[in-house]
N, C-alpha and C. Protein backbone atom coordinates (compact mmCIF):
# COMPACT_ATOMS: atom_id res chain seq x y z
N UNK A 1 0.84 -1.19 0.00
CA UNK A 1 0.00 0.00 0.00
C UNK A 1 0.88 1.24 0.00
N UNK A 2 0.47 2.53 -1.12
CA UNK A 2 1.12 3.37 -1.19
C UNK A 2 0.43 4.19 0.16
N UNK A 3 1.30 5.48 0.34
CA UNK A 3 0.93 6.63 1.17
C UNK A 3 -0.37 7.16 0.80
N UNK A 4 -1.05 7.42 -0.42
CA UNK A 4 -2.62 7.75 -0.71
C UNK A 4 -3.29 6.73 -0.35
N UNK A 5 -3.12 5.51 0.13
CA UNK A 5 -4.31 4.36 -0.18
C UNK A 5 -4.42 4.86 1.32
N UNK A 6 -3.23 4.69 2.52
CA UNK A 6 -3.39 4.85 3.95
C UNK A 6 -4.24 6.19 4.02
N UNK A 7 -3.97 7.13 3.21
CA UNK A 7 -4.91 8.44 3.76
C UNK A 7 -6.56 8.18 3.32
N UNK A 8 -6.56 6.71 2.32
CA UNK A 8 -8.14 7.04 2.17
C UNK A 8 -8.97 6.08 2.89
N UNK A 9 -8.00 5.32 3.50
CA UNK A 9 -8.84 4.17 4.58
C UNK A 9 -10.12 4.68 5.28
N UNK A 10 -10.62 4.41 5.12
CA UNK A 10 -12.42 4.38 5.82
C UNK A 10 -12.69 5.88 5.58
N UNK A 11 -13.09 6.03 4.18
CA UNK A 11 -13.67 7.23 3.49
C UNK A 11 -12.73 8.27 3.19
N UNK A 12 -11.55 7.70 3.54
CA UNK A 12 -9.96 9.31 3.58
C UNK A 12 -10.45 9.63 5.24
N UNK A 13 -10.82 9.26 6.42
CA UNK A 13 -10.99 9.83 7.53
C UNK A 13 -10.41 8.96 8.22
N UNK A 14 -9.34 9.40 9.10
CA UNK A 14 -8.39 8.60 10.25
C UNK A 14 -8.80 9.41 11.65
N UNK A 15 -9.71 8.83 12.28
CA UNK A 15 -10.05 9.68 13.37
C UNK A 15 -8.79 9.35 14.41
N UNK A 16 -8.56 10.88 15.21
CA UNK A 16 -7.20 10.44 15.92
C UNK A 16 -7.93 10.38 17.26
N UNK A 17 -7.85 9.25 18.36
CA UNK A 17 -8.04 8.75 19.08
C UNK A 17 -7.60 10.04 20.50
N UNK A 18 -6.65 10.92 20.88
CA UNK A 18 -5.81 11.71 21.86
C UNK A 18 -4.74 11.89 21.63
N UNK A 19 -4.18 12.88 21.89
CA UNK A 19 -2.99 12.66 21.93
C UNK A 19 -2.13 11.80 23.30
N UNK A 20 -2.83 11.65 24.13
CA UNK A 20 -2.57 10.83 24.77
C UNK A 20 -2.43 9.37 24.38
N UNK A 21 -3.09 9.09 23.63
CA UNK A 21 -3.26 7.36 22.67
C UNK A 21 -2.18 7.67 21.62
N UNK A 22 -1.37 8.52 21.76
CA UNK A 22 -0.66 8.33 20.10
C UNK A 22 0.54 7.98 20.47
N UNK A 23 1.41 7.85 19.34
CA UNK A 23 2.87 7.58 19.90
C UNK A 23 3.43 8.61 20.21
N UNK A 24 4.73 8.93 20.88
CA UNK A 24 5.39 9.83 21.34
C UNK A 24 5.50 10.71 20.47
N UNK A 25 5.70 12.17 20.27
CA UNK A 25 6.27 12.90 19.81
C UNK A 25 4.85 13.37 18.66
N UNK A 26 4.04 12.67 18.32
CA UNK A 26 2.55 13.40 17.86
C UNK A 26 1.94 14.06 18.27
N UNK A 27 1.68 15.17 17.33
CA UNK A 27 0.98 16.51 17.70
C UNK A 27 -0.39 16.83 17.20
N UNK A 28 -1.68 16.78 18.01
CA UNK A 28 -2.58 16.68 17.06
C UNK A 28 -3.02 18.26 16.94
N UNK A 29 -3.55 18.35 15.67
CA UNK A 29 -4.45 19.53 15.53
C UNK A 29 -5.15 20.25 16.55
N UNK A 30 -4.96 21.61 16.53
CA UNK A 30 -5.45 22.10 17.57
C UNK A 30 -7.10 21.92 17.44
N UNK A 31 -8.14 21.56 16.61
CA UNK A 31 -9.21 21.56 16.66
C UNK A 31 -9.39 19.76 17.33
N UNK A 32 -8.12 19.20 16.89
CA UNK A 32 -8.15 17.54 17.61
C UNK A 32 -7.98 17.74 18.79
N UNK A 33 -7.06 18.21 19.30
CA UNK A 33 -7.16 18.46 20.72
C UNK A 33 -7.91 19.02 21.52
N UNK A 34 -8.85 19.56 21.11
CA UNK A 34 -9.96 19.95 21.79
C UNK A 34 -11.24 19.44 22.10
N UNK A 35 -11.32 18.31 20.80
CA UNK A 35 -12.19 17.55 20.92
C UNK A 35 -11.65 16.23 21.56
N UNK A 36 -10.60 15.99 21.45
CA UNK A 36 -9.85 14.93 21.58
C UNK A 36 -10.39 13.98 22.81
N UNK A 37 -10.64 13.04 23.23
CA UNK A 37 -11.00 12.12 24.02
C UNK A 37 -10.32 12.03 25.30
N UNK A 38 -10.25 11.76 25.96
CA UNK A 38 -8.85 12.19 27.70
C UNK A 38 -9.00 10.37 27.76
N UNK A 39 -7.62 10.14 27.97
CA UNK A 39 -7.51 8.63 28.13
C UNK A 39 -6.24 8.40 28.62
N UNK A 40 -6.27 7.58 29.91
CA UNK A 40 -4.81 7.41 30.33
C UNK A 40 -4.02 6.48 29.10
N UNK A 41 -2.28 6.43 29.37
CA UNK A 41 -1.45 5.95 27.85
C UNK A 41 -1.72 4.82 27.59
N UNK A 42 -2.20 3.71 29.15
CA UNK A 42 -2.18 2.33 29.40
C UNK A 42 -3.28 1.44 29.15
N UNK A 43 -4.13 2.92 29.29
CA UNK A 43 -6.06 1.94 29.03
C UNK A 43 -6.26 2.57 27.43
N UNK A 44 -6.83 1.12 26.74
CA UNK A 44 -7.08 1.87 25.40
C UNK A 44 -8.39 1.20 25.32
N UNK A 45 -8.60 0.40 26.39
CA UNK A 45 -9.55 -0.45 26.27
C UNK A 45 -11.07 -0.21 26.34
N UNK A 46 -11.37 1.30 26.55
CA UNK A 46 -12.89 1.87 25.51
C UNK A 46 -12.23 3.39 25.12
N UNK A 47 -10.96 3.36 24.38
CA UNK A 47 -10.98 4.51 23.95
C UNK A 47 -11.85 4.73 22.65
N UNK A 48 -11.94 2.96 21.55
CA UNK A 48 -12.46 3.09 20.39
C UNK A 48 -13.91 3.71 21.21
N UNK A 49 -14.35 3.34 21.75
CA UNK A 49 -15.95 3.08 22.49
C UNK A 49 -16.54 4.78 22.34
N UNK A 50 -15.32 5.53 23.24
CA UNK A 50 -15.84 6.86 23.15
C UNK A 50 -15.45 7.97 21.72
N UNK A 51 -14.40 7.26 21.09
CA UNK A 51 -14.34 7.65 19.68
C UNK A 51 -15.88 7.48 18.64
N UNK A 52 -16.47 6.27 19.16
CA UNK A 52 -17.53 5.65 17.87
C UNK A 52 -18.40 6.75 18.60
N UNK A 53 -18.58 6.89 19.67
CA UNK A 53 -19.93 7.95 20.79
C UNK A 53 -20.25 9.12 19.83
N UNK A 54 -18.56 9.56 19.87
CA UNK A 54 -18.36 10.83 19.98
C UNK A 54 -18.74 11.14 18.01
N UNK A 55 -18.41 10.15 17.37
CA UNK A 55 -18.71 10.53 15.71
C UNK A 55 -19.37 10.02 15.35
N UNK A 56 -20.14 8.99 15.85
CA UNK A 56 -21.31 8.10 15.60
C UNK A 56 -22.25 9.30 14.76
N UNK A 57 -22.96 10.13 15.42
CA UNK A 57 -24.20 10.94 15.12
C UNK A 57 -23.86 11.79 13.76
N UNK A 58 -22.51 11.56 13.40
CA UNK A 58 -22.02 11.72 11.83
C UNK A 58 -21.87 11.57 11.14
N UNK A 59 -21.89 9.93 11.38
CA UNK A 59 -21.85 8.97 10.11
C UNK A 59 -23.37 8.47 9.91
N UNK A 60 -23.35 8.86 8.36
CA UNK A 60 -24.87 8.69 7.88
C UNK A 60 -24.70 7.34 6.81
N UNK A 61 -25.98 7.07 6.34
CA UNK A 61 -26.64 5.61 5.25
C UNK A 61 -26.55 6.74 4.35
N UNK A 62 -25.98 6.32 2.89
CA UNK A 62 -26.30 7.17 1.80
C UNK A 62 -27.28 5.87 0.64
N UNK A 63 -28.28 6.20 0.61
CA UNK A 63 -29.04 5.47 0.05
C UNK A 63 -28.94 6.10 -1.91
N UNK A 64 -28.18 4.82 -2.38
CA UNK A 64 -28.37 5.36 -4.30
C UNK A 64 -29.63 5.27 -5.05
N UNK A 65 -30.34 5.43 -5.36
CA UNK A 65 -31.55 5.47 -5.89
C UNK A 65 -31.57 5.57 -7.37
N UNK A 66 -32.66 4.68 -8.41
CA UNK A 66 -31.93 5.05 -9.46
C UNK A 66 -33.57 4.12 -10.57
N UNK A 67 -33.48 5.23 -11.55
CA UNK A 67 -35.06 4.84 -12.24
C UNK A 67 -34.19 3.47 -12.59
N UNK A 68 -35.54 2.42 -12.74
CA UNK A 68 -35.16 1.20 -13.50
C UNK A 68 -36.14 0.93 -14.69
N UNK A 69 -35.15 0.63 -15.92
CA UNK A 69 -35.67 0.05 -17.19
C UNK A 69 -34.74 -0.68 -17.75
N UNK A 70 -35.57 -1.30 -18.74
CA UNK A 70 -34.99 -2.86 -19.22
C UNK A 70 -35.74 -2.74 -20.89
N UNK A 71 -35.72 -4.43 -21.16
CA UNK A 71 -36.41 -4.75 -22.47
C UNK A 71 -38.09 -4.30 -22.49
N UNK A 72 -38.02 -4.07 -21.34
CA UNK A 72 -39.96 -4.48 -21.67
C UNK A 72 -40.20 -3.55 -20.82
N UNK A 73 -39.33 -2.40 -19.94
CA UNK A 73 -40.32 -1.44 -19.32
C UNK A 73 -39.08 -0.38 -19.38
N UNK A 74 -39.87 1.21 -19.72
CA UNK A 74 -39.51 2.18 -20.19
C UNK A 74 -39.75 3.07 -19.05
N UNK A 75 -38.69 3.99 -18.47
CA UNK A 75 -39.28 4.52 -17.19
C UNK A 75 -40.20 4.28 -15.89
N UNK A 76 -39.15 3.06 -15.74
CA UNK A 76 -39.75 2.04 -15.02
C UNK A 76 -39.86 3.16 -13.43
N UNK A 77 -40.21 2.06 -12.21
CA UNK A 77 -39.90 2.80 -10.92
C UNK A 77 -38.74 2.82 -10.32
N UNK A 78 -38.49 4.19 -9.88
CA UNK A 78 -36.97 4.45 -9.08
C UNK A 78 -37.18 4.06 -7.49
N UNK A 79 -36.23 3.09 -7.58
CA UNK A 79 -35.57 2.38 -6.67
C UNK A 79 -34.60 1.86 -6.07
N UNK A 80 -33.97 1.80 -4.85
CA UNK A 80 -32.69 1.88 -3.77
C UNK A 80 -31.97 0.62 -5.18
N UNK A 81 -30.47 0.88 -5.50
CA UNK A 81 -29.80 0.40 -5.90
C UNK A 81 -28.70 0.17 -5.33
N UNK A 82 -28.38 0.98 -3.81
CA UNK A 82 -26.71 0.56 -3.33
C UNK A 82 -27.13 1.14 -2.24
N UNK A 83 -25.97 0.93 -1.03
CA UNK A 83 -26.13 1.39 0.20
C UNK A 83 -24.51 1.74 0.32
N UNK A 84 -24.83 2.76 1.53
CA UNK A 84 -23.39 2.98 1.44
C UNK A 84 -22.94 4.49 2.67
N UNK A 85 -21.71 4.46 3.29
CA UNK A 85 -21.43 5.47 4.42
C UNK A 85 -21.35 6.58 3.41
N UNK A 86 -21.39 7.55 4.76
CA UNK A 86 -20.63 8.71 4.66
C UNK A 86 -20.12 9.40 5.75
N UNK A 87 -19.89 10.60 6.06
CA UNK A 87 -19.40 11.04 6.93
C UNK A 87 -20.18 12.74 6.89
N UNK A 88 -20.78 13.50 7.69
CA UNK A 88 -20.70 15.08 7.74
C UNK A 88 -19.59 15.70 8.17
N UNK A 89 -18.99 16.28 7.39
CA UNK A 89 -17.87 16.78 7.86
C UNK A 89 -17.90 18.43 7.89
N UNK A 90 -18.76 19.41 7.98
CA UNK A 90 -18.92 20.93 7.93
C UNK A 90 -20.23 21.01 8.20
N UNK A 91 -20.79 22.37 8.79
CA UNK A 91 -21.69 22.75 9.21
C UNK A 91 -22.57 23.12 7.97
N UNK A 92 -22.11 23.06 6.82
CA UNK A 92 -22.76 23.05 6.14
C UNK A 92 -23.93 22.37 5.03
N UNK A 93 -23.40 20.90 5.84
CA UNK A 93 -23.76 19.66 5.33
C UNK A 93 -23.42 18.95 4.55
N UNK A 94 -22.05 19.19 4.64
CA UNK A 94 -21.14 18.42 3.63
C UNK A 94 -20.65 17.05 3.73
N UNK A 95 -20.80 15.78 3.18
CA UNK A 95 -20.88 14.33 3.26
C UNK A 95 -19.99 14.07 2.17
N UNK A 96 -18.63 13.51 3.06
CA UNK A 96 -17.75 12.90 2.02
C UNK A 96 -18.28 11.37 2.20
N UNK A 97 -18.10 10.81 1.12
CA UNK A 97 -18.67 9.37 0.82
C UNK A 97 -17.50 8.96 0.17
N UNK A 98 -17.55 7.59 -0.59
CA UNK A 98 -17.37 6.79 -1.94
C UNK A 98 -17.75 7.30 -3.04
N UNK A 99 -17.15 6.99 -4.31
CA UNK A 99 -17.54 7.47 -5.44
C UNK A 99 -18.23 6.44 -5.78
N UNK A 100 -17.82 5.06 -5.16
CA UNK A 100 -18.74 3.88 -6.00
C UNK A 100 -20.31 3.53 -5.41
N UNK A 101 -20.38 4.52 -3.93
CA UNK A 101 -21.49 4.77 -3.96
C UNK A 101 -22.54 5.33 -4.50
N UNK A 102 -22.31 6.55 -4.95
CA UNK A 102 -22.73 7.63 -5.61
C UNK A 102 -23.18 7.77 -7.33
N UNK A 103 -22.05 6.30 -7.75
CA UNK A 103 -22.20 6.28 -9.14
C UNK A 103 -23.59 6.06 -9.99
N UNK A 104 -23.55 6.85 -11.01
CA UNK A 104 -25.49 6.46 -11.46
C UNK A 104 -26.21 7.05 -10.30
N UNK A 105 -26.06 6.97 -9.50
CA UNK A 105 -27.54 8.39 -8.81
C UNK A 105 -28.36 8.82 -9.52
N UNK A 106 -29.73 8.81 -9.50
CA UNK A 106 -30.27 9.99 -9.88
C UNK A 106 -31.08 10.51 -9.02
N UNK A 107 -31.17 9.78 -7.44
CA UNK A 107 -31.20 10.26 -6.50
C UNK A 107 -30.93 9.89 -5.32
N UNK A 108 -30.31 11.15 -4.13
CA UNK A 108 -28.99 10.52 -2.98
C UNK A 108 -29.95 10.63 -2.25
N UNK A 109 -30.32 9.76 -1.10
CA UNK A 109 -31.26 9.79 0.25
C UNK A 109 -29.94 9.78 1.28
N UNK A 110 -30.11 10.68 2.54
CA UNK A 110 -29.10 10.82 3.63
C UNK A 110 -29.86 10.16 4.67
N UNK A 111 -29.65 9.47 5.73
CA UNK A 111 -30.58 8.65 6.82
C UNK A 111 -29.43 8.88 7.68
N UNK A 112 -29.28 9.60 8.92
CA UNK A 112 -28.95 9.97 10.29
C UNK A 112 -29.05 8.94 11.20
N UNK A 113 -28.04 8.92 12.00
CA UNK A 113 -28.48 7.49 13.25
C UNK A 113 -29.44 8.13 14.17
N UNK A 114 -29.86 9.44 14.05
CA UNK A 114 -31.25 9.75 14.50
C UNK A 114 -32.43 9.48 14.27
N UNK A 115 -32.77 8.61 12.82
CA UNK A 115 -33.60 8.64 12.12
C UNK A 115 -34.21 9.42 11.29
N UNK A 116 -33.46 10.86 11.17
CA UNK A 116 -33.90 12.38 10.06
C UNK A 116 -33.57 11.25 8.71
N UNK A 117 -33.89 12.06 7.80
CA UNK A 117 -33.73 11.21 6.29
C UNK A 117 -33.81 12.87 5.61
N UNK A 118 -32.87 12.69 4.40
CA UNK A 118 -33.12 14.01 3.72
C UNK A 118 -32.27 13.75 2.57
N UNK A 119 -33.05 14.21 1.52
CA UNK A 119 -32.72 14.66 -0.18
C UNK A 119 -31.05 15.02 0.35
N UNK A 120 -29.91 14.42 -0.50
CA UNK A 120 -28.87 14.67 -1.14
C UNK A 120 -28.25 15.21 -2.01
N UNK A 121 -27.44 16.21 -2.29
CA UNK A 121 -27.16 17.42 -3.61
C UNK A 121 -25.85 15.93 -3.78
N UNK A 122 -24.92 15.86 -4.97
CA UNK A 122 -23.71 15.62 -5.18
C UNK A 122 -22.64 16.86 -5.93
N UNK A 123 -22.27 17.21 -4.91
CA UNK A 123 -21.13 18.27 -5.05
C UNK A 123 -19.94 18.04 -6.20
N UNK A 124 -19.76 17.04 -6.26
CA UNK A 124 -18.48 16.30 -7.02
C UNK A 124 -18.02 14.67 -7.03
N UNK A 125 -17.20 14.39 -7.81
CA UNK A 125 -16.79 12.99 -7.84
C UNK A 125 -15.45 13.06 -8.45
N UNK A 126 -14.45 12.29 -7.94
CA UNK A 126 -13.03 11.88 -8.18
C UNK A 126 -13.46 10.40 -8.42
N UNK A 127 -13.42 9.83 -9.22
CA UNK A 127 -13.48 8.75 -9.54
C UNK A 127 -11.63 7.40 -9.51
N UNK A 128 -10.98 8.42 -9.65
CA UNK A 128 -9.50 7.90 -9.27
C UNK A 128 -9.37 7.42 -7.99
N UNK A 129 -10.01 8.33 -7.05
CA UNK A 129 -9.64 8.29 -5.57
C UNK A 129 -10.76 7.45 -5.05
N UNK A 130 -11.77 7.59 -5.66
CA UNK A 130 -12.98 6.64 -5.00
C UNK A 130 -13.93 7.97 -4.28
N UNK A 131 -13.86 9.11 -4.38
CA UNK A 131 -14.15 10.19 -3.36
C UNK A 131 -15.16 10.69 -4.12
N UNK A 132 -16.35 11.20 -3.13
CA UNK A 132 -17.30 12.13 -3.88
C UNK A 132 -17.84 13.17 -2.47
N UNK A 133 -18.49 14.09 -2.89
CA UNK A 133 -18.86 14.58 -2.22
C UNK A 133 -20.44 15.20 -2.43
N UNK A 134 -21.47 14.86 -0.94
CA UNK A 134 -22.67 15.21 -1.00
C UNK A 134 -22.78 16.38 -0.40
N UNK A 135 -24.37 17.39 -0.28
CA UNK A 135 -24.52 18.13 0.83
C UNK A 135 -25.99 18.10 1.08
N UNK A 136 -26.25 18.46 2.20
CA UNK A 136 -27.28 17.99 2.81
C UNK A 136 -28.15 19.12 3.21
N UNK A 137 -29.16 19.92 2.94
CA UNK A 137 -29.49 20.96 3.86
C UNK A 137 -30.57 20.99 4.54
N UNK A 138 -29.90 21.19 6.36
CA UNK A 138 -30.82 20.95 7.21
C UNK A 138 -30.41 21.39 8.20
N UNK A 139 -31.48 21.41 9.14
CA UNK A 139 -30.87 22.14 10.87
C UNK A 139 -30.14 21.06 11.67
N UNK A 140 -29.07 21.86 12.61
CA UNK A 140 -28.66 20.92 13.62
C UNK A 140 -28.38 19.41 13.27
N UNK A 141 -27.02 19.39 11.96
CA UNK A 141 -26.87 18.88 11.66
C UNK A 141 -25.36 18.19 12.34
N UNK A 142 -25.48 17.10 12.98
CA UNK A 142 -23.79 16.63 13.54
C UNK A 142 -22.98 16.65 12.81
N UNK A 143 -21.61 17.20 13.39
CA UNK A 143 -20.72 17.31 12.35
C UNK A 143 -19.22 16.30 13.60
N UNK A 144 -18.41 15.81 12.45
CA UNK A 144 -17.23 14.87 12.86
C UNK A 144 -16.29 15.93 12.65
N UNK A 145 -15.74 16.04 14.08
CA UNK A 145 -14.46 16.33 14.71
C UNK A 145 -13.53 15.79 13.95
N UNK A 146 -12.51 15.89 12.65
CA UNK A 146 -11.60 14.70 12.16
C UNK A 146 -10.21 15.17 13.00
N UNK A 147 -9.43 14.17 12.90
CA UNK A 147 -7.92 14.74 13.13
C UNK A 147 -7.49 14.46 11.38
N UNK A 148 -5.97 15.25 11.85
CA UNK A 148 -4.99 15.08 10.25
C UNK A 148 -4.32 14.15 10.30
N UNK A 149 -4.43 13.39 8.83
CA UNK A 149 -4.13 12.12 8.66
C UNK A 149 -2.88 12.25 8.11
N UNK A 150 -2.52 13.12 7.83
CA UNK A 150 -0.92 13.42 7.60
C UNK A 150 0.03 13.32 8.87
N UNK A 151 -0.59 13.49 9.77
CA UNK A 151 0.45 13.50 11.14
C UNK A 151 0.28 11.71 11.47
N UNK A 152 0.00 11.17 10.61
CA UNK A 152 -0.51 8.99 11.28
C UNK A 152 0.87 8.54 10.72
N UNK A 153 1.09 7.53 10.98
CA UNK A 153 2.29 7.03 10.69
C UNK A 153 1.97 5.35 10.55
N UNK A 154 2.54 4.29 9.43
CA UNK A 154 2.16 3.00 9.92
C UNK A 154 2.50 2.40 11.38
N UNK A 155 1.57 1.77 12.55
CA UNK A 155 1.21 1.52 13.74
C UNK A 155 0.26 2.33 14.60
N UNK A 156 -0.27 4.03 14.02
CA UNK A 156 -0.61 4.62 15.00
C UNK A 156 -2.32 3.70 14.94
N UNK A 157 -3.18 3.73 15.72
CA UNK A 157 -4.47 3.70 16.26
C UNK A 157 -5.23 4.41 15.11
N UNK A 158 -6.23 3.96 14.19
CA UNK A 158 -7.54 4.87 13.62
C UNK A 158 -8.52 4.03 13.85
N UNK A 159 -9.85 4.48 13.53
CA UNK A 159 -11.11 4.13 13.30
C UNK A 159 -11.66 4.31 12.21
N UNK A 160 -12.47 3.35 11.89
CA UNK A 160 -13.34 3.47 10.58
C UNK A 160 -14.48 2.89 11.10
N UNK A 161 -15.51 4.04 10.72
CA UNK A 161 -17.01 4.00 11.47
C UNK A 161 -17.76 3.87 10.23
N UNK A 162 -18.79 2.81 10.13
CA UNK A 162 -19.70 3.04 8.77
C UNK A 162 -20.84 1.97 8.54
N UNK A 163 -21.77 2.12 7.48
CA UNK A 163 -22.90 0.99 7.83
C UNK A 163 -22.68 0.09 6.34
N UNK A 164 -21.48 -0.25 6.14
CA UNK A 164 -21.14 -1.15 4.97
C UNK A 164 -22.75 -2.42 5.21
N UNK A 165 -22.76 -2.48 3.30
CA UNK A 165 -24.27 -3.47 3.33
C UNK A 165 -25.41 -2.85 4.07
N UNK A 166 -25.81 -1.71 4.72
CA UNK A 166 -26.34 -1.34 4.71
C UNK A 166 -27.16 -1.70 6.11
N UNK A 167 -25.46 -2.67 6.70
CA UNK A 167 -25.57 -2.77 8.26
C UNK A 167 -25.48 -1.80 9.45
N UNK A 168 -25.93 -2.24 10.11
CA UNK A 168 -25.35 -1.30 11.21
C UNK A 168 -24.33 -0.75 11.74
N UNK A 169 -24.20 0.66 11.66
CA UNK A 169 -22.09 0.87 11.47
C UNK A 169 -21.70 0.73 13.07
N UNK A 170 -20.06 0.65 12.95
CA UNK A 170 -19.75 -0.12 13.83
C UNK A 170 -18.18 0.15 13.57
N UNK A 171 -17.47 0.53 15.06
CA UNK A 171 -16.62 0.73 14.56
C UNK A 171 -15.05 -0.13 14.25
N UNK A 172 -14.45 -0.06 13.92
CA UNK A 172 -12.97 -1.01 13.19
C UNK A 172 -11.76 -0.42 13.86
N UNK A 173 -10.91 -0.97 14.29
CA UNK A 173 -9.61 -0.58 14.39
C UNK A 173 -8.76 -1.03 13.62
């Protein structure tokens, strides 16, 4: 694995755990450190726990939707074709996803671990990187705290939070 594949592990988002959880000499972002989790160096043993807490209410279901026709029916009915994460990452309702989620859309449904559901814009697609981007507009919308994935190194601690298959997300170390 090159250096781009590690920055796009679980959507391009490496949530940084504390700086207390990291290895020596890591410095996290001052917006990481503020959100950052408090965890002694020795117990890591629910640091994932309060990481998934704390970004859970950010990671959304991006539902692909998409008219269906064939030999024998012409503007058929539009219906769920893929399931798939994302992440809110700005107050503005911005949802970085997959591109192979997103592909063929002709319409994005957003579903909240609150249960809100709401119409999807698609901002863009990198199809190289796998990256696209949605936005969402709505009130009091959760947004994920990220750290910089440029400061990770191979061994440090990430998470990848998400509802792959259209399961219940859950998080990975």
């Amino acid at each position: 694995m090159n250096v781009r594949t590690y920055q796009l592990v679980g959507l391009g988002l490496l949530l940084v755990l504390s700086t207390e959880c990291t290895p020596t000499g890591f410095t996290a972002p001052p917006a990481a450190q503020a959100q950052a989790v408090s965890t002694n160096t020795g117990d890591l043993r629910t640091a994932v726990r309060r990481v998934a807490q704390q970004v859970r209410p950010a990671i959304v279901q991006i539902t692909n939707v998409q008219q269906q026709s064939g030999q024998f029916v012409v503007g058929g009915p539009a219906v769920p074709t893929g399931v798939g994460s994302g992440v809110i990452y700005d107050t503005d309702g911005h949802v970085l996803t997959n591109n192979h989620v997103v592909s063929g859309a002709q319409q994005l449904q957003i579903s909240l671990p609150d249960r809100r559901s709401f119409p999807a814009t698609l901002v863009g697609t990198d199809p190289q990187t796998d990256l696209a981007v949605l936005q969402v507009h709505a009130d009091d919308l959760p947004v994920a705290q990220l750290g910089d994935s440029g400061q990770l190194q191979v061994g440090d601690w990430v998470v990848a939070i998400g509802n792959a298959l259209a399961l219940p997300g859950g998080p990975t170390r």
